[in-house]
Protein backbone atom coordinates (compact mmCIF):
# COMPACT_ATOMS: atom_id res chain seq x y z
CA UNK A 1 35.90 -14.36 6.45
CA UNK A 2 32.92 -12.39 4.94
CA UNK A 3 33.48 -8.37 3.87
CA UNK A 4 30.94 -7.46 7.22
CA UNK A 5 33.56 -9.84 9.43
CA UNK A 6 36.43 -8.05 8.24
CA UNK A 7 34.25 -4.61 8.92
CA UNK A 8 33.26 -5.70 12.27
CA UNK A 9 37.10 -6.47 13.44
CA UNK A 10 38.71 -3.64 11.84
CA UNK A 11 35.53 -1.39 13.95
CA UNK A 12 36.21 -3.40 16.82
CA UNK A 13 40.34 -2.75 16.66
CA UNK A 14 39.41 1.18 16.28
CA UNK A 15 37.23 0.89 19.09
CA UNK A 16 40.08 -0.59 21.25
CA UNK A 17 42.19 1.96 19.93
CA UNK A 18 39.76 5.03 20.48
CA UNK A 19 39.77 3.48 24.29
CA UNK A 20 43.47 3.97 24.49
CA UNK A 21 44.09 6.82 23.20
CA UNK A 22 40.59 8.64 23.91
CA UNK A 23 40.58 12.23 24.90
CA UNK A 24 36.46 12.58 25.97
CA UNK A 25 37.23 12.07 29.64
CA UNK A 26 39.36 14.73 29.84
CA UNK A 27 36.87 17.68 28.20
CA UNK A 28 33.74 19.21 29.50
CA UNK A 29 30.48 18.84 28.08
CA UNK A 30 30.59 22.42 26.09
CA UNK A 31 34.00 20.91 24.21
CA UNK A 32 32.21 17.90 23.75
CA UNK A 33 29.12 19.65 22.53
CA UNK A 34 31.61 21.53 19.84
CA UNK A 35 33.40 18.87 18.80
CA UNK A 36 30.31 16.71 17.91
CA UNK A 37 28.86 19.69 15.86
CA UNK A 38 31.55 20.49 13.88
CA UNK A 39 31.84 16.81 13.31
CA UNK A 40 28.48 16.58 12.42
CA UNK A 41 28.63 19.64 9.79
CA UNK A 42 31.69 18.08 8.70
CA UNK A 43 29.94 15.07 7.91
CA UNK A 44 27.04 16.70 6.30
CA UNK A 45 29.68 18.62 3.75
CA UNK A 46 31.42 15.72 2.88
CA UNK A 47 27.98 13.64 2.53
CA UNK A 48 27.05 16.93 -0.25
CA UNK A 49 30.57 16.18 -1.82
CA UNK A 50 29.45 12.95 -2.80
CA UNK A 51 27.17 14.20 -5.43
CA UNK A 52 28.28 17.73 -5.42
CA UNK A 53 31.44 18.04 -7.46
CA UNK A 54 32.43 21.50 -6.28
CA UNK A 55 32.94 19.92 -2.41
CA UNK A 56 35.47 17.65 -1.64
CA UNK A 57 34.59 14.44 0.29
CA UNK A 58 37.80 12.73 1.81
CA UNK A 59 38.86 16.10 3.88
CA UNK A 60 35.44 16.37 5.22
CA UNK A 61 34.43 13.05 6.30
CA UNK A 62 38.10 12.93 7.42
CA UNK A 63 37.74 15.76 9.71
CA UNK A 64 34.45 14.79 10.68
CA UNK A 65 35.91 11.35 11.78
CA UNK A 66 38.80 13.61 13.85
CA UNK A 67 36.06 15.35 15.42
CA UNK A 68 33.77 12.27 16.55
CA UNK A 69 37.05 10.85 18.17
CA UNK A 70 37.45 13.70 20.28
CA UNK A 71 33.62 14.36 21.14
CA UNK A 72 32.03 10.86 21.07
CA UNK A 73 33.24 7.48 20.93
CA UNK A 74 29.76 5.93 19.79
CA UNK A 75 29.62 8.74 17.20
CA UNK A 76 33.05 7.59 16.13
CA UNK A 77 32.23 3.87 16.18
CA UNK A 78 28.94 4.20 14.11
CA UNK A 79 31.24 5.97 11.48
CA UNK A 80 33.72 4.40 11.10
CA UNK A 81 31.56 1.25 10.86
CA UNK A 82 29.02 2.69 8.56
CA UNK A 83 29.05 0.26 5.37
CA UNK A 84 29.28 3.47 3.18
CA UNK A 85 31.88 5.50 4.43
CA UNK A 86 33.59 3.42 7.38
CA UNK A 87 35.53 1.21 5.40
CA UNK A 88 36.40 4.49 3.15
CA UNK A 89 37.57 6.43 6.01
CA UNK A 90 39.68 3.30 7.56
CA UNK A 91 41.54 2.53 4.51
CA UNK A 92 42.49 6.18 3.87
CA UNK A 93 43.35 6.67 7.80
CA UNK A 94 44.95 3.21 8.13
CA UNK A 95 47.91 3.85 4.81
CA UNK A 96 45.79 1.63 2.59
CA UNK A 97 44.94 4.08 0.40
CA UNK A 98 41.28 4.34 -2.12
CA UNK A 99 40.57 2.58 -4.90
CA UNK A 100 41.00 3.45 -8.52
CA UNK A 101 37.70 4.04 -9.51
CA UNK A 102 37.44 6.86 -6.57
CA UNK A 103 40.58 7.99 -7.51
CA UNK A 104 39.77 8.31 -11.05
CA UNK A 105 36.64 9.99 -10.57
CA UNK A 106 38.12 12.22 -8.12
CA UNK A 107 40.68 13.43 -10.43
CA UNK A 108 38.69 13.64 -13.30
CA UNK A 109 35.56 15.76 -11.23
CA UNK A 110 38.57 18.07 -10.51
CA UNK A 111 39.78 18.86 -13.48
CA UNK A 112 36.53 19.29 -15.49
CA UNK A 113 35.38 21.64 -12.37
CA UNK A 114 38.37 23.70 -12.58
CA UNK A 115 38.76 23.76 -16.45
CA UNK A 116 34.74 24.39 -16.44
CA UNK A 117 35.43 27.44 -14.07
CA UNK A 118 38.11 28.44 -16.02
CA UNK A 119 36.87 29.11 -19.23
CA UNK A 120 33.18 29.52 -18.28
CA UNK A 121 33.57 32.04 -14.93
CA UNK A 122 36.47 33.46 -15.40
CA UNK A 123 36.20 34.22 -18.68
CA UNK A 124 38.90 36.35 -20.51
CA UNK A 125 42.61 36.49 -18.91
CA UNK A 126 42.90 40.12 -20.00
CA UNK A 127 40.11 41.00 -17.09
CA UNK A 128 40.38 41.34 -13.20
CA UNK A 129 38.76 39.68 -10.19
CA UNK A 130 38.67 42.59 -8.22
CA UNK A 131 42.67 44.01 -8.49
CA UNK A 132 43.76 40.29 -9.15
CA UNK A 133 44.13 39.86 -12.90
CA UNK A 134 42.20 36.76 -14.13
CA UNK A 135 45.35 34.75 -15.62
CA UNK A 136 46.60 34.37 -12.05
CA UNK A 137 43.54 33.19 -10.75
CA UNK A 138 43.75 30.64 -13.89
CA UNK A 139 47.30 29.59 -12.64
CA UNK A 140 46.66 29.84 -8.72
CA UNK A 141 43.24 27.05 -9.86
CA UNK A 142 45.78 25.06 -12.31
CA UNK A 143 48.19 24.57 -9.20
CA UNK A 144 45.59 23.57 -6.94
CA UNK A 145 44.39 20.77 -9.43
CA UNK A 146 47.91 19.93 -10.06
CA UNK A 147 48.78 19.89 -6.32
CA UNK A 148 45.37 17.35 -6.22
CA UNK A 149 46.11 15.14 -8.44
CA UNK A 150 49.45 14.53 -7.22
CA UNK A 151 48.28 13.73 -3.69
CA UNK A 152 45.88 11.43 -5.17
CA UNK A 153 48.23 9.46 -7.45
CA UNK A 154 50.41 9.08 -4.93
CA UNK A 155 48.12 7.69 -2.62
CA UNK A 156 48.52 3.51 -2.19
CA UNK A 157 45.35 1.99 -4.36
CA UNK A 158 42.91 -0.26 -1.93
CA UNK A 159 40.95 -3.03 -3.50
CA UNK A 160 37.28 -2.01 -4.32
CA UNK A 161 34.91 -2.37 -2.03
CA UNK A 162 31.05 -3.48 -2.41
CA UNK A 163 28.59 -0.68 -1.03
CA UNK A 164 30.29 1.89 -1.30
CA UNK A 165 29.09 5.07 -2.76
CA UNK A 166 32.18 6.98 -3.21
């Protein structure tokens, strides 16, 4: 079985899943209306994460997945079959994890960004951002990177995939 079979069945099982569980019947067109825009600016964001290393990816194509379910079933089909992103946001959604590559580009985007904004924005730890003394910004950015990378290690690894951008 070819890498588009195995898309097309694990597309088709989501689909049969979506029409269990789906929650579009049951809202009016205005909460369907709001639910495909934010999923649609929600895709966008995570679309600029891929080459914008200041925005994360995963939350926003994950959210924007969340949001199709609940607004559109063909939006949600044609993303989560979308040979870029679909078998990204399946394997993250299903427990298989991301593969190492994304995971170790992820992690180290992160910490260059953060060590990058840490000695180049912030500048000196003796000044204040506003009433907020730099060193705890330093810290508060170190424990969000730390926090990160954690979530990402832990994550199970998935097998590289062919296509995909991130």
């Amino acid at each position: 079985m070819g890498r588009a079979d195995v898309d097309r069945e694990r597309t088709a099982s989501c689909s049969a899943h979506h029409r269990r569980h789906s929650r579009v019947r049951r809202q009016g067109p205005v909460a369907r209306a709001l639910w495909i825009s934010l999923g649609s600016l929600s895709l966008g964001l995570g679309i600029i994460g891929i080459v914008l290393p200041l925005m994360p990816t995963t939350p926003f194509l994950l959210l924007a997945a969340y949001c199709f379910d609940r607004g559109s079933p063909r939006l949600h089909r044609w993303l989560l079959g979308n040979r870029y992103l679909g078998g990204f946001i399946r394997d993250y959604v299903e427990g298989r994890g991301i593969p190492m590559r994304t995971k170790a580009v992820a992690i180290a985007t992160l910490w260059v960004t953060m060590l990058l904004t840490i000695v180049l924005v912030l500048g000196d730890p003796g000044d204040n951002v506003g009433s907020v003394p730099i060193w705890l910004v330093d810290l508060f950015l170190l424990v969000i990177a730390a926090g990160v990378t954690l979530h990402h290690v832990t994550l199970p690894t998935a097998p590289a995939h062919p296509r995909r951008i991130v």
